[in-house]
Protein backbone atom coordinates (compact mmCIF):
# COMPACT_ATOMS: atom_id res chain seq x y z
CA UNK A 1 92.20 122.27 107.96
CA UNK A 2 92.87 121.68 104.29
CA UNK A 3 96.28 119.24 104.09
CA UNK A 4 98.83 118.09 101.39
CA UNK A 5 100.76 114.74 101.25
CA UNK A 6 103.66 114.52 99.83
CA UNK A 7 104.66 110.60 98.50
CA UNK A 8 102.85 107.91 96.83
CA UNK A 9 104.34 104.86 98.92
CA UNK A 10 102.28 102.78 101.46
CA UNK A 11 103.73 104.80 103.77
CA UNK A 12 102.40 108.24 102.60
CA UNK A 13 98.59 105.73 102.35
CA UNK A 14 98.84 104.94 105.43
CA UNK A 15 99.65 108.90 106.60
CA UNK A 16 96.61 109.77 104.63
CA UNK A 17 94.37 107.10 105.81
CA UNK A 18 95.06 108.08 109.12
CA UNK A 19 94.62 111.97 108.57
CA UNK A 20 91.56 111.65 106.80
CA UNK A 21 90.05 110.28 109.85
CA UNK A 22 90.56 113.26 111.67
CA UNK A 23 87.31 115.77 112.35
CA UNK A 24 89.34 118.84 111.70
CA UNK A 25 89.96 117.81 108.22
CA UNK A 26 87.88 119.81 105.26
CA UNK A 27 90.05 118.76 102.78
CA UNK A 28 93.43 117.02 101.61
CA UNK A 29 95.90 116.14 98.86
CA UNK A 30 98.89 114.10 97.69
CA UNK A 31 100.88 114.16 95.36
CA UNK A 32 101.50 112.42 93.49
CA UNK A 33 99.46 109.98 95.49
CA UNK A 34 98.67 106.23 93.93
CA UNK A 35 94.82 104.37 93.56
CA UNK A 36 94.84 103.62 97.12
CA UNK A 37 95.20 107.36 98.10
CA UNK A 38 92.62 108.75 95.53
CA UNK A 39 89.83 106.06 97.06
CA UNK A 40 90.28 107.38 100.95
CA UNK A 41 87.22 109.78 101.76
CA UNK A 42 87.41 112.50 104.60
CA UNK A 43 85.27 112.60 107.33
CA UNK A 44 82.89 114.65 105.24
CA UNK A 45 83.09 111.63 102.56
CA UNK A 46 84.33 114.32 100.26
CA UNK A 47 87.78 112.19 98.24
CA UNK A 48 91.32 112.59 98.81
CA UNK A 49 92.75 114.57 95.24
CA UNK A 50 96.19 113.12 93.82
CA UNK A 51 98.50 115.96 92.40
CA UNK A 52 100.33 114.96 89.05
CA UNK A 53 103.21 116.02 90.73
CA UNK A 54 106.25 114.00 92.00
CA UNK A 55 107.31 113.91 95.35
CA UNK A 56 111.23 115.57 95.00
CA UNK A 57 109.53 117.88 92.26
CA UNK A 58 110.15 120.78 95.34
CA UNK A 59 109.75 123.69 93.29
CA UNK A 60 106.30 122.53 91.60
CA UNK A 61 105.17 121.31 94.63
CA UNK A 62 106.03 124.70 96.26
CA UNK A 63 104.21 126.91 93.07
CA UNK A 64 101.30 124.66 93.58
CA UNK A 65 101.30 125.80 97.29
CA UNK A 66 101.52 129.17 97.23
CA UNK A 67 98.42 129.25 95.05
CA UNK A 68 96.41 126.47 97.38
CA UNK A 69 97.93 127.24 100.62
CA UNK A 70 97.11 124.44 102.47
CA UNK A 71 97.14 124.69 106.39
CA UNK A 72 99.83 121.79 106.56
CA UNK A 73 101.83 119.78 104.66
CA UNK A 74 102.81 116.57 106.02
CA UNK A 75 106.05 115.09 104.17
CA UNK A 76 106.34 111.33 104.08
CA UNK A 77 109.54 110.30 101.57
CA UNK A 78 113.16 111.44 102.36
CA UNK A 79 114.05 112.84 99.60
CA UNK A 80 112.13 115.52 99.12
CA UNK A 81 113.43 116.38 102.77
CA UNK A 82 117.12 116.16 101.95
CA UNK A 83 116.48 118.42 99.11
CA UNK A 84 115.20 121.05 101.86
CA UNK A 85 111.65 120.81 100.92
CA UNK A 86 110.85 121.63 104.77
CA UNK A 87 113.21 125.36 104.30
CA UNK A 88 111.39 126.33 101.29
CA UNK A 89 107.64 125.87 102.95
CA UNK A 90 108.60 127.88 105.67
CA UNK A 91 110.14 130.87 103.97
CA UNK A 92 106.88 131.29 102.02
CA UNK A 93 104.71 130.94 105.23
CA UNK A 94 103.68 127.78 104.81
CA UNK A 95 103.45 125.20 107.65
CA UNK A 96 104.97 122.01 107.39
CA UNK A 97 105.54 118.78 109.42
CA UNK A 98 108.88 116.85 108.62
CA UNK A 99 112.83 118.22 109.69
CA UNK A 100 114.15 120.73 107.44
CA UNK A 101 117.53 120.34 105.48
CA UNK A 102 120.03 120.43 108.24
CA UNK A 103 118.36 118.13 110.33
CA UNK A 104 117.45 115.70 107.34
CA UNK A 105 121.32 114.84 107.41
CA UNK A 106 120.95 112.65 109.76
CA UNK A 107 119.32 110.22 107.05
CA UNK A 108 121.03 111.89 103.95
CA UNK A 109 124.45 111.57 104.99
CA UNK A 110 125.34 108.04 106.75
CA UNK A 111 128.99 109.87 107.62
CA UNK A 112 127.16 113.18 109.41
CA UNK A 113 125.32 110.20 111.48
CA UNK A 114 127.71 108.16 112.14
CA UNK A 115 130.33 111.65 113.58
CA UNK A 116 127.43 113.23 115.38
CA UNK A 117 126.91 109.43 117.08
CA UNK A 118 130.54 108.99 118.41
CA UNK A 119 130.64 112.65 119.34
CA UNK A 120 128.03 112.67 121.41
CA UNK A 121 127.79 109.16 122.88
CA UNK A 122 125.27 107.55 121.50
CA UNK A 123 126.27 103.38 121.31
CA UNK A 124 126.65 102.36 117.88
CA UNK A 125 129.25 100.75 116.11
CA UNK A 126 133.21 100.73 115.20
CA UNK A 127 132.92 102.37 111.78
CA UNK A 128 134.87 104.45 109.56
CA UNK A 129 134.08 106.62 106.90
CA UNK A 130 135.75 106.97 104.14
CA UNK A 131 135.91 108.77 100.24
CA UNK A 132 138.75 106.50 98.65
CA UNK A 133 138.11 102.54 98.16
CA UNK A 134 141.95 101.27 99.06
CA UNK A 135 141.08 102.78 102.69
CA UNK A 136 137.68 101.01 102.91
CA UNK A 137 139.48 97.93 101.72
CA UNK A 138 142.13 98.54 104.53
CA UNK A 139 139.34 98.87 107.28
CA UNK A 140 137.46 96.00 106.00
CA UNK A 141 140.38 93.71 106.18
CA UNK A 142 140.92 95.22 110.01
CA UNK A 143 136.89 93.55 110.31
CA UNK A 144 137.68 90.35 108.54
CA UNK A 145 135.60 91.03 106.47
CA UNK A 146 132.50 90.81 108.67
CA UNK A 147 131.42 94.38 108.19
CA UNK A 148 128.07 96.50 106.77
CA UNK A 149 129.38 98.45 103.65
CA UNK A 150 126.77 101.81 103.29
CA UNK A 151 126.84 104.40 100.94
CA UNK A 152 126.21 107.62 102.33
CA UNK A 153 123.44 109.54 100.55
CA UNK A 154 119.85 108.20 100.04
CA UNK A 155 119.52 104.60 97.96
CA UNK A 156 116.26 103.58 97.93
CA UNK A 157 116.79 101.81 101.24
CA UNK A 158 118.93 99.55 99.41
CA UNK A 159 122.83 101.34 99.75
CA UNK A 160 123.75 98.77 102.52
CA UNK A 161 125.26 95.48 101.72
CA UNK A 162 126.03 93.11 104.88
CA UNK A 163 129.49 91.12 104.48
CA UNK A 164 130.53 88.15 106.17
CA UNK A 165 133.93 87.68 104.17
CA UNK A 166 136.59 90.05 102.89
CA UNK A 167 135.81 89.15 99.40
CA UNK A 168 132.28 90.10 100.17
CA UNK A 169 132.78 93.52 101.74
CA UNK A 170 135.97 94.38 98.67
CA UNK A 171 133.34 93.35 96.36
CA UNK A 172 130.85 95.73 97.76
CA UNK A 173 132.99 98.76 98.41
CA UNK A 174 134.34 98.53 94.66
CA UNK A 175 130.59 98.17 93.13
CA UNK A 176 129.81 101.19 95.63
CA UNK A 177 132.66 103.96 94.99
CA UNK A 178 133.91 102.59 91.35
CA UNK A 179 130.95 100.87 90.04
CA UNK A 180 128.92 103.28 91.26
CA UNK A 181 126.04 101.15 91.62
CA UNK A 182 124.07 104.11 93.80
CA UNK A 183 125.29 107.06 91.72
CA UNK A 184 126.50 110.01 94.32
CA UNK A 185 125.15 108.45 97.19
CA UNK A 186 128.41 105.68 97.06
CA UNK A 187 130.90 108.66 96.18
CA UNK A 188 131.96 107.77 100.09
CA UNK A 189 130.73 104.76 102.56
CA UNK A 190 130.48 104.04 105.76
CA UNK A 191 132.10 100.77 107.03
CA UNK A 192 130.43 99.21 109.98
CA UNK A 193 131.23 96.22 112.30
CA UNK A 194 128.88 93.83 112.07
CA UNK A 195 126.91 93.45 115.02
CA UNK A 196 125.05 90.61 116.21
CA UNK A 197 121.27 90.12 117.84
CA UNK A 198 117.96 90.86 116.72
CA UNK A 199 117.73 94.61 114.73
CA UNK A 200 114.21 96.74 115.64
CA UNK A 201 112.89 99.90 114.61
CA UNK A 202 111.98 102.54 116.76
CA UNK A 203 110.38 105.68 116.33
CA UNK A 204 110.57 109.15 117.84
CA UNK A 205 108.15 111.87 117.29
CA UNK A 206 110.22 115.09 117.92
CA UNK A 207 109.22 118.86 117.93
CA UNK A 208 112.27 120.13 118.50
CA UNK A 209 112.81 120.28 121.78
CA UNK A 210 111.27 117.04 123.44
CA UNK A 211 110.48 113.54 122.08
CA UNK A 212 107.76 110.84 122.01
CA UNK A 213 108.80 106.95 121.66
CA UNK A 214 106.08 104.69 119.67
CA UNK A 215 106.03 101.14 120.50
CA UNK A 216 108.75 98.63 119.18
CA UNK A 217 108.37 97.03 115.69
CA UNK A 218 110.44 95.11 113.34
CA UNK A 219 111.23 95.41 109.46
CA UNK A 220 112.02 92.20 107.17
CA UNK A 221 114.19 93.98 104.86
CA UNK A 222 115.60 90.69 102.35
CA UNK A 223 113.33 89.56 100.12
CA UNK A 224 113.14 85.97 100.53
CA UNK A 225 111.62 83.49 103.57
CA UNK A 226 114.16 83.34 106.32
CA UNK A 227 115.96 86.80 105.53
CA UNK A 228 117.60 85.61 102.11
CA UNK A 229 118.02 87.30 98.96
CA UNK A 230 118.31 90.18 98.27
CA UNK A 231 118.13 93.62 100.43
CA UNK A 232 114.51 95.59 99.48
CA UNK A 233 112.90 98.44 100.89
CA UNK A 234 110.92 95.80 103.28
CA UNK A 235 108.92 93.19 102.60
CA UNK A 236 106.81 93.37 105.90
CA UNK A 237 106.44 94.36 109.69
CA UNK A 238 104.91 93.86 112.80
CA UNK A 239 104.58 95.72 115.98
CA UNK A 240 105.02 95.56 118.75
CA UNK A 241 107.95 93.12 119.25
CA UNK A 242 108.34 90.56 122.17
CA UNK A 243 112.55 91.46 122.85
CA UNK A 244 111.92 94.52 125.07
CA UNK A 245 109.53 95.34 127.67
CA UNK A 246 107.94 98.63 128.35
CA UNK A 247 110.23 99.63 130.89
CA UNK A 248 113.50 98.13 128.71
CA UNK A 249 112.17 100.22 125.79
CA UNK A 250 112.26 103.46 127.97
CA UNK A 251 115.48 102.73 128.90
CA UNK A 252 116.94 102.40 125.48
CA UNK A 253 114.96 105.41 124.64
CA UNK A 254 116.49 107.60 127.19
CA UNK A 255 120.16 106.02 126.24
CA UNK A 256 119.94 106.92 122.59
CA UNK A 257 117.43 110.39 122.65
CA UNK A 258 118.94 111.95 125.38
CA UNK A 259 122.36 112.78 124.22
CA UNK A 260 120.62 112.83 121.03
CA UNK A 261 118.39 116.24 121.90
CA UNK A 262 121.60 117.57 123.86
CA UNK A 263 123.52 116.90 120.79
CA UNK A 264 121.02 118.86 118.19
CA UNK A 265 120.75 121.75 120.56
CA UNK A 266 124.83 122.02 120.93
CA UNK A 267 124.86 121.96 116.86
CA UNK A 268 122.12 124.41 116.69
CA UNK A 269 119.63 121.51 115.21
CA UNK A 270 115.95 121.97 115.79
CA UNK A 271 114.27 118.79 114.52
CA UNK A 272 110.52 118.37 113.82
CA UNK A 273 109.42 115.08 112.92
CA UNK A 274 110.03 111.34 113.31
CA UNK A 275 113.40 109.92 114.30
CA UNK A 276 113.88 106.70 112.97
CA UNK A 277 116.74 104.83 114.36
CA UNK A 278 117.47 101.31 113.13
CA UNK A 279 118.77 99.67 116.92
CA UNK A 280 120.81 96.27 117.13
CA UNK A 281 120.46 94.70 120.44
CA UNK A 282 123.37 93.08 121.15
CA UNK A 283 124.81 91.26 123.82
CA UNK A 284 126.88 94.47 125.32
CA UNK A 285 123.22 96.59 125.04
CA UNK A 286 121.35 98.16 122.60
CA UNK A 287 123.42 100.06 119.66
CA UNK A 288 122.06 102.08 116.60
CA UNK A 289 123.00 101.45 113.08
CA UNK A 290 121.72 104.63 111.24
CA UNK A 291 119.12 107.16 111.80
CA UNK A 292 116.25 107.78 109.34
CA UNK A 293 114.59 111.50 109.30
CA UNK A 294 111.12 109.52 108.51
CA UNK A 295 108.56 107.09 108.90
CA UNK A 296 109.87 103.82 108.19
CA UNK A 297 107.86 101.43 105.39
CA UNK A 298 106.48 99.61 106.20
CA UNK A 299 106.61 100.26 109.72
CA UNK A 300 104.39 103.06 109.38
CA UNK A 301 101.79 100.96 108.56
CA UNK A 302 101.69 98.68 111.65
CA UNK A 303 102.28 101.86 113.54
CA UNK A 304 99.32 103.88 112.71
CA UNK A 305 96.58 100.75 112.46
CA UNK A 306 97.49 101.05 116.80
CA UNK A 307 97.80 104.83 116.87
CA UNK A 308 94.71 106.32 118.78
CA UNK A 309 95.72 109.72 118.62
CA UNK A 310 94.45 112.22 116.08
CA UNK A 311 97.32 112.60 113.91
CA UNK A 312 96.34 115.65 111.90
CA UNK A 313 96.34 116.79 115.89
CA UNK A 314 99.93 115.27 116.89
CA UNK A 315 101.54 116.43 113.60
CA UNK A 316 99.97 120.40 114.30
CA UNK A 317 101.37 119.94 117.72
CA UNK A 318 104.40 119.15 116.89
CA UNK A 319 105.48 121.41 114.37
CA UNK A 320 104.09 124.07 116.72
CA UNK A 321 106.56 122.92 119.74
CA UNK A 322 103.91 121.97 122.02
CA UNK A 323 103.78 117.89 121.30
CA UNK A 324 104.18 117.50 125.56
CA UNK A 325 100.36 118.91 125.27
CA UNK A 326 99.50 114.76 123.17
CA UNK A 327 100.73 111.85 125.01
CA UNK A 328 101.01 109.41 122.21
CA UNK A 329 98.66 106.46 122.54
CA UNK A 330 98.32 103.50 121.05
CA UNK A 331 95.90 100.16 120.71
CA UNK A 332 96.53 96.89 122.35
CA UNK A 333 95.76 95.19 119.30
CA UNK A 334 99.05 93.93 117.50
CA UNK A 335 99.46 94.74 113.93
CA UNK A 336 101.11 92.26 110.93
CA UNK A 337 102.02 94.04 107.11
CA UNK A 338 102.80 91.95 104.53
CA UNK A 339 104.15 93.66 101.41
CA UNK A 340 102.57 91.92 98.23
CA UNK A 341 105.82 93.05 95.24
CA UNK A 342 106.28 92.44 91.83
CA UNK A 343 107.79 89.35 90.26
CA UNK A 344 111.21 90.22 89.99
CA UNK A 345 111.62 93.19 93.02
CA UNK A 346 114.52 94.39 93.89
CA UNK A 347 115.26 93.63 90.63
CA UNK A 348 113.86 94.39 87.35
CA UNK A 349 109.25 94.00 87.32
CA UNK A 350 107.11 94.46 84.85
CA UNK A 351 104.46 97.08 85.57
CA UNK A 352 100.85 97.14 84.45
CA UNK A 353 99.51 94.18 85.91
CA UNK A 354 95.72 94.09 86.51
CA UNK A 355 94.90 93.60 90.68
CA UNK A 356 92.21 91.25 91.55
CA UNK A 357 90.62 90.74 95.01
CA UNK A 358 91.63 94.21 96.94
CA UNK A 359 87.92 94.35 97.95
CA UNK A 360 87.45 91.09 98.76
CA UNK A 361 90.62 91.58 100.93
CA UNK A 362 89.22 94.65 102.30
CA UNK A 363 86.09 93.40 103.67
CA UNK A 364 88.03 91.14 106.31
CA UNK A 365 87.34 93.10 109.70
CA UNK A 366 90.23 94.05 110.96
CA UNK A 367 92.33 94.10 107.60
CA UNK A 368 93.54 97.56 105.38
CA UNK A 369 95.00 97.34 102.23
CA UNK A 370 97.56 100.00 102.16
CA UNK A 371 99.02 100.74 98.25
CA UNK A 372 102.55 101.59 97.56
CA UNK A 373 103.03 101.14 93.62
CA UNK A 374 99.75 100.74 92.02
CA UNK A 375 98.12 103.31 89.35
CA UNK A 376 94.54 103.31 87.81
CA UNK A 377 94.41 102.61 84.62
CA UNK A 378 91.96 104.48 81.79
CA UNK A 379 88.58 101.69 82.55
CA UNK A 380 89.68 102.69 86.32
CA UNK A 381 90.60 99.18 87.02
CA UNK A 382 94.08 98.97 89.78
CA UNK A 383 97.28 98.26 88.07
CA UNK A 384 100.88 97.42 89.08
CA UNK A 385 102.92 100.70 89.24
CA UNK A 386 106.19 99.97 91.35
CA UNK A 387 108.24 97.22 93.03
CA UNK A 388 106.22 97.19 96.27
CA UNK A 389 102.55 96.86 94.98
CA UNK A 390 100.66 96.42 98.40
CA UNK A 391 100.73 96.38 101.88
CA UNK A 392 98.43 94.26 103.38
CA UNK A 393 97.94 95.24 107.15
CA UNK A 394 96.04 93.33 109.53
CA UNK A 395 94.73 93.96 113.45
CA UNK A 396 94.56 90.85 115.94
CA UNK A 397 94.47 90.42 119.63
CA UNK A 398 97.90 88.71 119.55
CA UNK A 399 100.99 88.59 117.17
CA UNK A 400 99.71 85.14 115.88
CA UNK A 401 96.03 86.15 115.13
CA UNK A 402 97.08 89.10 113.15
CA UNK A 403 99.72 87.19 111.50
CA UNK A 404 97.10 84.72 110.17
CA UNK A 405 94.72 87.71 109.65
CA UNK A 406 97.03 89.33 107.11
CA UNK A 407 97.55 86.20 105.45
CA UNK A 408 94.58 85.60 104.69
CA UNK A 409 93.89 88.75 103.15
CA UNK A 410 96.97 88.41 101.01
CA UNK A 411 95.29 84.86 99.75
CA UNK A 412 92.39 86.58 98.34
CA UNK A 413 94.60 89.36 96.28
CA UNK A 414 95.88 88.34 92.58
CA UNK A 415 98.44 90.22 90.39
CA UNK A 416 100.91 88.24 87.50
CA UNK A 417 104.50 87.58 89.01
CA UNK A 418 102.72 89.07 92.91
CA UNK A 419 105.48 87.76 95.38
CA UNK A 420 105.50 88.16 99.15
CA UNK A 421 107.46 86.22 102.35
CA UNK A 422 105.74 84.14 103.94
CA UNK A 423 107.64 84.48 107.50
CA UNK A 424 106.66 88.30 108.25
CA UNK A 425 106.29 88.14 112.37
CA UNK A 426 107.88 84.34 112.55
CA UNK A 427 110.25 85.94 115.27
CA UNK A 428 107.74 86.94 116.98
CA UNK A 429 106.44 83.43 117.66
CA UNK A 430 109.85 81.48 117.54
C-alpha cells in the first residue's frame, strides 16, 4: 500500500514511525512532514518523502492526490479535519482514515460537544455556552468564579483558561470574546464548573459503528514543574496510569461510548477515527471535559511505543467498518514522553537552533526520539522549527524505569533556550 500523512507534529512522527513498520507498506508520504519524518525508512529501507505542503492546505493536498493516489491517507492534526479534509478524499475516491466534517465537530465546536453531551447523557459538567460576554460574566459569577473558560473553535490546544476567582474567569472571558486573543474560535465560549480529581486521556478507535478503548494515559499540559505556568499543547505523557484498573477503565468506557455511539447514530453521525475524550475523575465518578476528533500529543506517542498491532492494518480496518475483525493490543512495557520546547514556548521562541545529541539519544535501547518542530537546514544538520522541538519517548518495565529512561535521553540532547519539565509521570509514583 502506498500511504500519505498529513501533519508535521510528533504526533503525525510517531503515526509514521509506526506505519512504516508495517509489511504491507511499499511506500509513504507526509506532508509537510519535519527531519524526523524524512529519516524513517519502510520496511523495504526505501525513505519516507515530505510534501512541501501544509497540513490545512486541503485543496493542494487533494490536487496532489488525485495525481498520486495513494491507497490511504491517514490524517493526524485537527484542522485539516474541521475543514472537511475527510469529505473531499472521499468524493474523489480516495480512502481516508480520520472523521469527516460533521463528525469533526465534536473537537471543532466545544458548544456542539458540550449539547450533544447533556442530550444524550454522557457525565460531564454544569456548563453554559454562550456568544455575548455580560452572560458569561453572569454564569461565572453563579461558579464563583471557579470555572474553565473555552473558546469554541480550534486554539492550538491552548483556548482553555482554568479560573479559580471571578476576576480570573471575567478576565478570561473578556481577552476571549473582546480581545479576541483566539481569533473566531473565542467569538463564543463555553463556561465549565471546575471539577476536581486527577484528569486522563483516553482513546477510542471508532469505525463507525463499534469502538476500541486503548489503555489509560495522562497529558501534562502547563509548562512548568508541578503544573504551573502557562497552558501548552503538552509538555509530556505517560501511559498507562495507576488511577483505574482494567476492569474500572471498561466501565468508564461503556458509561461515556455507549450513549456516545447511540447518540451519533440518532444524529445520523458515522465516525471513523480516534475519540479523544479528556475525563476528570471526580469524587461523584468519572466526567468528560471535551472530546477531541484525534490523537492526542503527546499521548500518541506513549500510545503507539505499546501498540502491537499493525496499524497500517487497524487504520484499513477501520475505515472499512470491520475494526471488530483487530482486537487492539498493546505491550506491557510502560511508556514516558518528555517534550524537549523552545526557550520561551507558549510564548514567543526563536527558531533555527542547531540540535546536538539526537543520535546519541537514539542509541539508548528502548528510547525514540519523536520530532514535532524541527527542519533540516541547507548542510542537512537538525534545526529548531516550532515551539515543541522533540519528544523524547522511552520504554521500561515499570513507570519509574521508563521515567528515568527518558530522562536520560533528554540529558544527552542540546538546543539554545531547550526547556522541558522535569516531573512528567511524578503522579504516577506519588
Amino acid at each position: 500500500m502506498n500511504v500519505l500523512v498529513v501533519g508535521g507534529g510528533g504526533r503525525e512522527h510517531a503515526l509514521a514511525w509506526k506505519l512504516a513498520q508495517s509489511p504491507k507498506l511499499v511506500r509513504m508520504w507526509c506532508a509537510p512532514g519535519n527531519a524526523g519524518i524524512a529519516a524513517e525508512k519502510c520496511v523495504d529501507g526505501s525513505a519516507v518523502e515530505c510534501l512541501p505542503i501544509a497540513a490545512d492546505d486541503v485543496a493542494g493536498l487533494l490536487a496532489w492526490a488525485r495525481v498520486s493516489r495513494p491507497d490511504l491517507t491517514v490524517v493526524g492534526p485537527d484542522n485539516p479535519l474541521a475543514l472537511g479534509i475527510v469529505d473531499l478524499f472521499e468524493a474523489e475516491g480516495l480512502k481516508i482514515w480520520g472523521p469527516n466534517k460533521s463528525a469533526a465537530r465534536f473537537e471543532s465546536s466545544k458548544a456542539f460537544s458540550q449539547a450533544f453531551m447533556e442530550k444524550y447523557g454522557i457525565p460531564t459538567a454544569r456548563a453554559g455556552v454562550f456568544a455575548e460576554a455580560t452572560a458569561a460574566r453572569v454564569f461565572a459569577s453563579e461558579l464563583a468564579g471557579r470555572c474553565a473558560v473555552k473558546a469554541d473553535g480550534l486554539a492550538l490546544g491552548k483556548g482553555v483558561v482554568i479560573c479559580h476567582r471571578l476576576e480570573e474567569a471575567e478576565a478570561a472571558i473578556d481577552e476571549m470574546m473582546i480581545g479576541r486573543a483566539f481569533g473566531e474560535a473565542g467569538t463564543r465560549v463555553v463556561i465549565q464548573e471546575l471539577l476536581e480529581g486527577p484528569e486522563i486521556s483516553l482513546h477510542a478507535l471508532c469505525d463507525g459503528r463499534t469502538a476500541q478503548i486503548f489503555p489509560t494515559s495522562q497529558d501534562h499540559k502547563r509548562a512548568l514543574d508541578g503544573d504551573q505556568g502557562l497552558n501548552t499543547g503538552g509538555m509530556g505523557a505517560y501511559s498507562p496510569t495507576r488511577y483505574l484498573s482494567d476492569e474500572e477503565l471498561a466501565e468508564t468506557a461503556e458509561r461515556i461510548l455507549e450513549p456516545w455511539l447511540k447518540g451519533c447514530a440518532a444524529e445520523g453521525i458515522t465516525f471513523k477515527g480516534i475519540l479523544y475524550p479528556g475525563v476528570m475523575l471526580t469524587r461523584t465518578g468519572p466526567k468528560v471535559l471535551e472530546f477531541n476528533a484525534r490523537f492526542g500529543d503527546p499521548e500518541t506517542q506513549v500510545y503507539l511505543t505499546r501498540l502491537e498491532n499493525d496499524l497500517l492494518e487497524v487504520l484499513t480496518a477501520c475505515v472499512e467498518g470491520k475494526l471488530s475483525d483487530h482486537p487492539l493490543r498493546f505491550r506491557s512495557e510502560a511508556a514516558v514522553c518528555v517534550v524537549m520546547a523552545s526557550g520561551g514556548y507558549p510564548g514567543n521562541y526563536a527558531k533555527g537552533q542547531l540540535i546536538h545529541g539526537l543520535e546519541q539519544a537514539a542509541a539508548l535501547p528502548g528510547v525514540k526520539v519523536f520530532h514535532a518542530g524541527t527542519a533540516t537546514g541547507a548542510d542537512g544538520h537538525v534545526l529548531t522549527s516550532g515551539g515543541r522541538v522533540l519528544g523524547v519517548t522511552a520504554l521500561g518495565a515499570t513507570i519509574r524505569e521508563a521515567q528515568a529512561l527518558a530522562y536520560q535521553a533528554v540529558q544527552k540532547i542540546q538546543f539554545n533556550g531547550a526547556q522541558y519539565r522535569t516531573d512528567i509521570a511524578a503522579k504516577a509514583l506519588a
